[in-house]
N, C-alpha and C. Protein backbone atom coordinates (compact mmCIF):
# COMPACT_ATOMS: atom_id res chain seq x y z
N UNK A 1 95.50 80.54 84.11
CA UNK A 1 95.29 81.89 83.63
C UNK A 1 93.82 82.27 83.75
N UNK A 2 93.01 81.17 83.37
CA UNK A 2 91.60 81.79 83.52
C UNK A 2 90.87 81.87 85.07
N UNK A 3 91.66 81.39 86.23
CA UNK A 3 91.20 81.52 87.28
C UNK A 3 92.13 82.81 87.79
N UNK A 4 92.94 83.39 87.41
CA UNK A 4 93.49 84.66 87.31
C UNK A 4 93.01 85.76 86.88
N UNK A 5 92.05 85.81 85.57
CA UNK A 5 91.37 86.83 85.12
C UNK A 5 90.22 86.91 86.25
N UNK A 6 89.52 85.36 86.14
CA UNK A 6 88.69 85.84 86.86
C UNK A 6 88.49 86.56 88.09
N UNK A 7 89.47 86.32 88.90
CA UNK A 7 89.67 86.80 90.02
C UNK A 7 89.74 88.51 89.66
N UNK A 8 90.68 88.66 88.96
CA UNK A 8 90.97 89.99 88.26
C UNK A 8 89.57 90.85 87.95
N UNK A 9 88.63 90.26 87.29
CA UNK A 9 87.67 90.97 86.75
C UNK A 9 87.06 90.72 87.42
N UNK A 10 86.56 89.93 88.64
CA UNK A 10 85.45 90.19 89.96
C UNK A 10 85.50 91.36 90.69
N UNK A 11 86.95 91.52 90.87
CA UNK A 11 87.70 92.86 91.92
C UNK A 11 87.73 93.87 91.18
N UNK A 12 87.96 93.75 90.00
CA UNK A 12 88.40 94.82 89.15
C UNK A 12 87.14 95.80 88.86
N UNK A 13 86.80 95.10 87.62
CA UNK A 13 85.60 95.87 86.97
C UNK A 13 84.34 95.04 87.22
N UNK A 14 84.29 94.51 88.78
CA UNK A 14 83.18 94.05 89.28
C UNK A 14 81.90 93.59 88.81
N UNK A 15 82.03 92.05 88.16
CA UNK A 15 81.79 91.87 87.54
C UNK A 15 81.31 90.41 88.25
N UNK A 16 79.99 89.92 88.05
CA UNK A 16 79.75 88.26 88.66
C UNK A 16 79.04 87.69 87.94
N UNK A 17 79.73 86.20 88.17
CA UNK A 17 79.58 85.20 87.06
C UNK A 17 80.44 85.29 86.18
N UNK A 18 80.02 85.48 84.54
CA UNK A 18 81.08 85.74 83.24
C UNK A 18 82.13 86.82 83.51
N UNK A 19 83.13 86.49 82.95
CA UNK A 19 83.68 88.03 82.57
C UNK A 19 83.92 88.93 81.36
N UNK A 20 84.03 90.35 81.93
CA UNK A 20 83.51 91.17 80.66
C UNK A 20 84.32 90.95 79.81
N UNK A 21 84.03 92.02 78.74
CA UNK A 21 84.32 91.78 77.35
C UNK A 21 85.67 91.73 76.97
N UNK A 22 86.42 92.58 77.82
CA UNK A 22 87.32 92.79 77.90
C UNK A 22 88.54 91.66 78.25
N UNK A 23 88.02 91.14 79.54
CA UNK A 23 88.87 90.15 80.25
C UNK A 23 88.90 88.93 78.81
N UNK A 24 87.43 88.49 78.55
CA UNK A 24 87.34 87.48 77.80
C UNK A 24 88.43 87.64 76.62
N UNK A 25 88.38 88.33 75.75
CA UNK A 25 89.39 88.70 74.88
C UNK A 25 90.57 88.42 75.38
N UNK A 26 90.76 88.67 76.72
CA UNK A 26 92.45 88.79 77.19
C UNK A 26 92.55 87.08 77.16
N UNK A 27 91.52 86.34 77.96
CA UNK A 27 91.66 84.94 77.75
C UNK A 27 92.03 84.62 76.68
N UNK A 28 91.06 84.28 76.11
CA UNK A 28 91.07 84.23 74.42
C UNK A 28 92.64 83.97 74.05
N UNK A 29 92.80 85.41 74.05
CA UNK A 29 94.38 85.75 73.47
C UNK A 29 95.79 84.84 74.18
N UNK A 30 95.27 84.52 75.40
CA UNK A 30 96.40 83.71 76.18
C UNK A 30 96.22 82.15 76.12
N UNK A 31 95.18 82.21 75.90
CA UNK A 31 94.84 80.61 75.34
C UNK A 31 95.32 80.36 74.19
N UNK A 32 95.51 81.28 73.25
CA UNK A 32 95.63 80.52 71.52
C UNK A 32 97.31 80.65 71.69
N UNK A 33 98.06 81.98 72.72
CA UNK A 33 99.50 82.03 72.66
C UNK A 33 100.11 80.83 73.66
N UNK A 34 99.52 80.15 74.56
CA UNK A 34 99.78 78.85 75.06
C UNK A 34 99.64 77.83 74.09
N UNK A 35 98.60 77.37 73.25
CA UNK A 35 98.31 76.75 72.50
C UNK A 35 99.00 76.38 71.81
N UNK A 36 99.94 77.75 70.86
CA UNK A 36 100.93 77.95 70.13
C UNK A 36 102.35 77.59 70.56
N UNK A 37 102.67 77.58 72.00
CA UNK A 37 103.61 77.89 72.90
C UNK A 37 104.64 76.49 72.47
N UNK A 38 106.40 76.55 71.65
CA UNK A 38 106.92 76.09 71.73
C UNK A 38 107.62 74.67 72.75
N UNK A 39 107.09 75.59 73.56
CA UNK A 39 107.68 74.07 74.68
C UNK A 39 106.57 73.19 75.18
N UNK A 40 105.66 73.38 74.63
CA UNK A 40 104.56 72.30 74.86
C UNK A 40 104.29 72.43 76.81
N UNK A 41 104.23 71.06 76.72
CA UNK A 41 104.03 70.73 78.37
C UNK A 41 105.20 71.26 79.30
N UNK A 42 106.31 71.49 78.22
CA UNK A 42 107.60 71.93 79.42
C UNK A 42 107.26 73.04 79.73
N UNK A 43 106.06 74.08 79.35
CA UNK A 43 105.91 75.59 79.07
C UNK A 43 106.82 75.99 80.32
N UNK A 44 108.07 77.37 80.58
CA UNK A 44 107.82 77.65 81.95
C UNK A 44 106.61 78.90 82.32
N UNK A 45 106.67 79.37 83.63
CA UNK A 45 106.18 80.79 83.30
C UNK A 45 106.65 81.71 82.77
N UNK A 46 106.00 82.83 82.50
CA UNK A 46 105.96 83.54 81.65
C UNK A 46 107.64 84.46 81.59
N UNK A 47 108.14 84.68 83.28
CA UNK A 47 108.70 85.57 83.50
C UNK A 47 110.09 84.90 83.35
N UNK A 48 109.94 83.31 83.16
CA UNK A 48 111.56 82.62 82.95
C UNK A 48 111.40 82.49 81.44
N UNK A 49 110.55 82.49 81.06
CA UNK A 49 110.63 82.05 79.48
C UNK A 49 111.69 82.93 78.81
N UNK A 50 112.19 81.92 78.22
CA UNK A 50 113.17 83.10 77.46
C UNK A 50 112.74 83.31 75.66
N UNK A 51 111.16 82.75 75.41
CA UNK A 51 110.32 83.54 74.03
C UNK A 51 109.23 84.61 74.99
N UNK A 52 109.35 85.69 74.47
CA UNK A 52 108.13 86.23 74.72
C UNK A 52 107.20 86.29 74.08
N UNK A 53 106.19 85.67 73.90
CA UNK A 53 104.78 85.44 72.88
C UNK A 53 103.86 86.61 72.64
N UNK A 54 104.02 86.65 73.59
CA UNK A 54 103.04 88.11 74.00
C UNK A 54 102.97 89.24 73.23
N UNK A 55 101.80 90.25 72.60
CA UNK A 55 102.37 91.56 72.45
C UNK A 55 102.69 92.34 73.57
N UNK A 56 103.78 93.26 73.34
CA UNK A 56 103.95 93.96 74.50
C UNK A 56 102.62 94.69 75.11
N UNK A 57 101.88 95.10 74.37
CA UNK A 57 100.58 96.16 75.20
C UNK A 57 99.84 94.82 76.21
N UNK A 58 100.16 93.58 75.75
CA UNK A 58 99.59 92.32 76.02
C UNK A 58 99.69 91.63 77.19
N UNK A 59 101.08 92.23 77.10
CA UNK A 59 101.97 91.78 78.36
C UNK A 59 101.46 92.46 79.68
N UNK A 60 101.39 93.97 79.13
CA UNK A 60 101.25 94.69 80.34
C UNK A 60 100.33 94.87 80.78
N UNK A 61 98.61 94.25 80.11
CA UNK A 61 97.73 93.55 81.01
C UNK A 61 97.72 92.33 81.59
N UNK A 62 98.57 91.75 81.34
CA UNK A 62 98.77 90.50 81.95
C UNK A 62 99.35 90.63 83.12
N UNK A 63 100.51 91.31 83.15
CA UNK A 63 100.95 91.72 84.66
C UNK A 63 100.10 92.48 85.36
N UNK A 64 99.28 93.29 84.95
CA UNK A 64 98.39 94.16 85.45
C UNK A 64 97.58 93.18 86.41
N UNK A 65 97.31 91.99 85.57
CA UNK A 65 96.15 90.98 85.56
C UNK A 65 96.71 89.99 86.92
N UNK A 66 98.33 89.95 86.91
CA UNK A 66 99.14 88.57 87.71
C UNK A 66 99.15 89.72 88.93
N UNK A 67 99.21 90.93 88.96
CA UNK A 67 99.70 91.77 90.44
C UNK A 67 98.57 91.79 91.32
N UNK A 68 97.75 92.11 90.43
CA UNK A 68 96.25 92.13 91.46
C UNK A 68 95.64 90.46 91.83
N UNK A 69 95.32 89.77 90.78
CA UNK A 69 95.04 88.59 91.21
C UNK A 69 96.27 87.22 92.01
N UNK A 70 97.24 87.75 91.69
CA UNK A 70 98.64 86.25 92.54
C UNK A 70 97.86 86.83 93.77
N UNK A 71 98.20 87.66 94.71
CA UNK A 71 98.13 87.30 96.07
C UNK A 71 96.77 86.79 96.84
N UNK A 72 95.56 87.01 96.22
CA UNK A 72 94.15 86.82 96.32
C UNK A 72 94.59 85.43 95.89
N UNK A 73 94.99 84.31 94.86
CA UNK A 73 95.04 83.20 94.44
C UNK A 73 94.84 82.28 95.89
N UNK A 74 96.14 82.76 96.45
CA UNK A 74 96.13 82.07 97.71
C UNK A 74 94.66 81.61 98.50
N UNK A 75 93.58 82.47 98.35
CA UNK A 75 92.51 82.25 99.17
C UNK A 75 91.66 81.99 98.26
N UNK A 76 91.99 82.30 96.68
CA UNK A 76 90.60 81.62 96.03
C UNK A 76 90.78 80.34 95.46
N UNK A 77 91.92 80.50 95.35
CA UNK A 77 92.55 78.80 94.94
C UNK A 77 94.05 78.42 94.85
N UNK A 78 94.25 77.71 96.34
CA UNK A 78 95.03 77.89 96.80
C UNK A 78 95.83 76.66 96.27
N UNK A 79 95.31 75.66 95.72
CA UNK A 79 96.22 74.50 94.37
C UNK A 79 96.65 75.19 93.92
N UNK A 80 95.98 76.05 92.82
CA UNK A 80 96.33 76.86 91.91
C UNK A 80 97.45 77.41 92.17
N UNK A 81 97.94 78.16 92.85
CA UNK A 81 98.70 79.08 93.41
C UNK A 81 99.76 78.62 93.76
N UNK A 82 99.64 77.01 94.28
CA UNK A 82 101.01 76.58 95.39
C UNK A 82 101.67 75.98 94.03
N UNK A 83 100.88 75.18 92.86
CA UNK A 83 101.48 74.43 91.41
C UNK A 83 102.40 75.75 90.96
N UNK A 84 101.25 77.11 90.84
CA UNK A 84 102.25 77.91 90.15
C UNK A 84 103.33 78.40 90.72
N UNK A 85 103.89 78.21 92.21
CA UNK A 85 104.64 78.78 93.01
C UNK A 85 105.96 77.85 92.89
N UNK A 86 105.56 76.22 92.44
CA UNK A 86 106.60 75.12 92.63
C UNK A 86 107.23 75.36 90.72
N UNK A 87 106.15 76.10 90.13
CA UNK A 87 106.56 75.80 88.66
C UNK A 87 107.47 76.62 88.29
N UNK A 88 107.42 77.91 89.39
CA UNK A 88 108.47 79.07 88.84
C UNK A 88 109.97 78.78 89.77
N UNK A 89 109.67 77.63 90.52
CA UNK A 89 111.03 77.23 90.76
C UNK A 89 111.87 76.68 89.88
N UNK A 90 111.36 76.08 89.09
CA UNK A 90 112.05 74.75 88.16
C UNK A 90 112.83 76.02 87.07
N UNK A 91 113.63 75.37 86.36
CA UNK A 91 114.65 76.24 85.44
C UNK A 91 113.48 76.26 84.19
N UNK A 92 114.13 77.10 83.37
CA UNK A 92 113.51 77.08 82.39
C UNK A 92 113.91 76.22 81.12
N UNK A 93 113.75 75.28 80.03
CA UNK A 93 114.56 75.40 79.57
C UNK A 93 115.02 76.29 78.40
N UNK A 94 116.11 76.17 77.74
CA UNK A 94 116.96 77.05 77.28
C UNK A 94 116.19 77.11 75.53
N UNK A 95 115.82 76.15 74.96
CA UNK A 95 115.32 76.36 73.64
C UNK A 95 114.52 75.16 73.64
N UNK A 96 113.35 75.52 72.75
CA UNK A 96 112.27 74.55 72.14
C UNK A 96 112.86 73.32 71.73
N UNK A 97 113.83 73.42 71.26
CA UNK A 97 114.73 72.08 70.81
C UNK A 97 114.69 71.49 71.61
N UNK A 98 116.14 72.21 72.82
CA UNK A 98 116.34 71.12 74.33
C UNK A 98 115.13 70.76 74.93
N UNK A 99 114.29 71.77 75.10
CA UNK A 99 112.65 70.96 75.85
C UNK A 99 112.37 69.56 74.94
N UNK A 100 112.48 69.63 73.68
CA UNK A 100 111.77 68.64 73.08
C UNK A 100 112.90 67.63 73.36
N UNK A 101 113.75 67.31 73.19
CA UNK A 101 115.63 66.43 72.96
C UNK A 101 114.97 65.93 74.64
N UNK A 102 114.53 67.13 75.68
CA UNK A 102 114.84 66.51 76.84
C UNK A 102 113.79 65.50 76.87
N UNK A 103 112.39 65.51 76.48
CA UNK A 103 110.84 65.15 76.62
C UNK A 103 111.32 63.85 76.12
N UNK A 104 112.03 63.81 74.90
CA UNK A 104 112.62 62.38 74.40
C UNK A 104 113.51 61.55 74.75
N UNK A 105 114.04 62.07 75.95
CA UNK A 105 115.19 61.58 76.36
C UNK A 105 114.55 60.55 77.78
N UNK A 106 113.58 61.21 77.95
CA UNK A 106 112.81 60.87 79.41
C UNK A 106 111.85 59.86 79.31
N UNK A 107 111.29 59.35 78.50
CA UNK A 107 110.47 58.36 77.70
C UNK A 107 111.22 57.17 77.62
């Protein structure tokens, strides 16, 4: 996520080095709702998850944030991009429970 803003706020509101005040906050905010995030390490992305964490006004900088920066990913960091491309293949799972039942099952 944070190599997403950044990308976002270089192009965006042209900005080098840090990012503004704005973006930072948006970090911020997606860091503590990952942090928080029920499925731990199983997290999926955002768009299979079936919790939405997010506030909605929240959301819709975030997509704002994923439309402009996903296709640029490719050339600014192109790990980045190919992990998140293999991660939105995988299913999601279905509840915080089964993620956890499964995490224990696999151990």
């Amino acid at each position: 996520m944070a190599a997403m803003i950044a990308v976002y706020c270089r192009g965006v509101h042209h900005t080098r080095g840090e990012p503004c005040r704005e973006c930072d906050e948006l970090l911020a905010y997606a860091e503590r709702r990952i942090e928080k995030c029920p499925f731990h390490d199983d997290k999926p992305p955002c768009a299979k998850c079936p919790i939405h964490c997010y506030q909605p006004r929240i959301r819709e900088q975030v997509k704002q944030v994923m439309r402009y920066a996903g296709p640029r990913m490719l050339w600014r960091h192109p790990i980045f991009a190919l992990r998140h491309w293999l991660d939105g293949r995988r299913e999601a799972p279905s509840s915080p429970k089964a993620a956890k039942r499964d995490r224990r099952e696999s151990v």
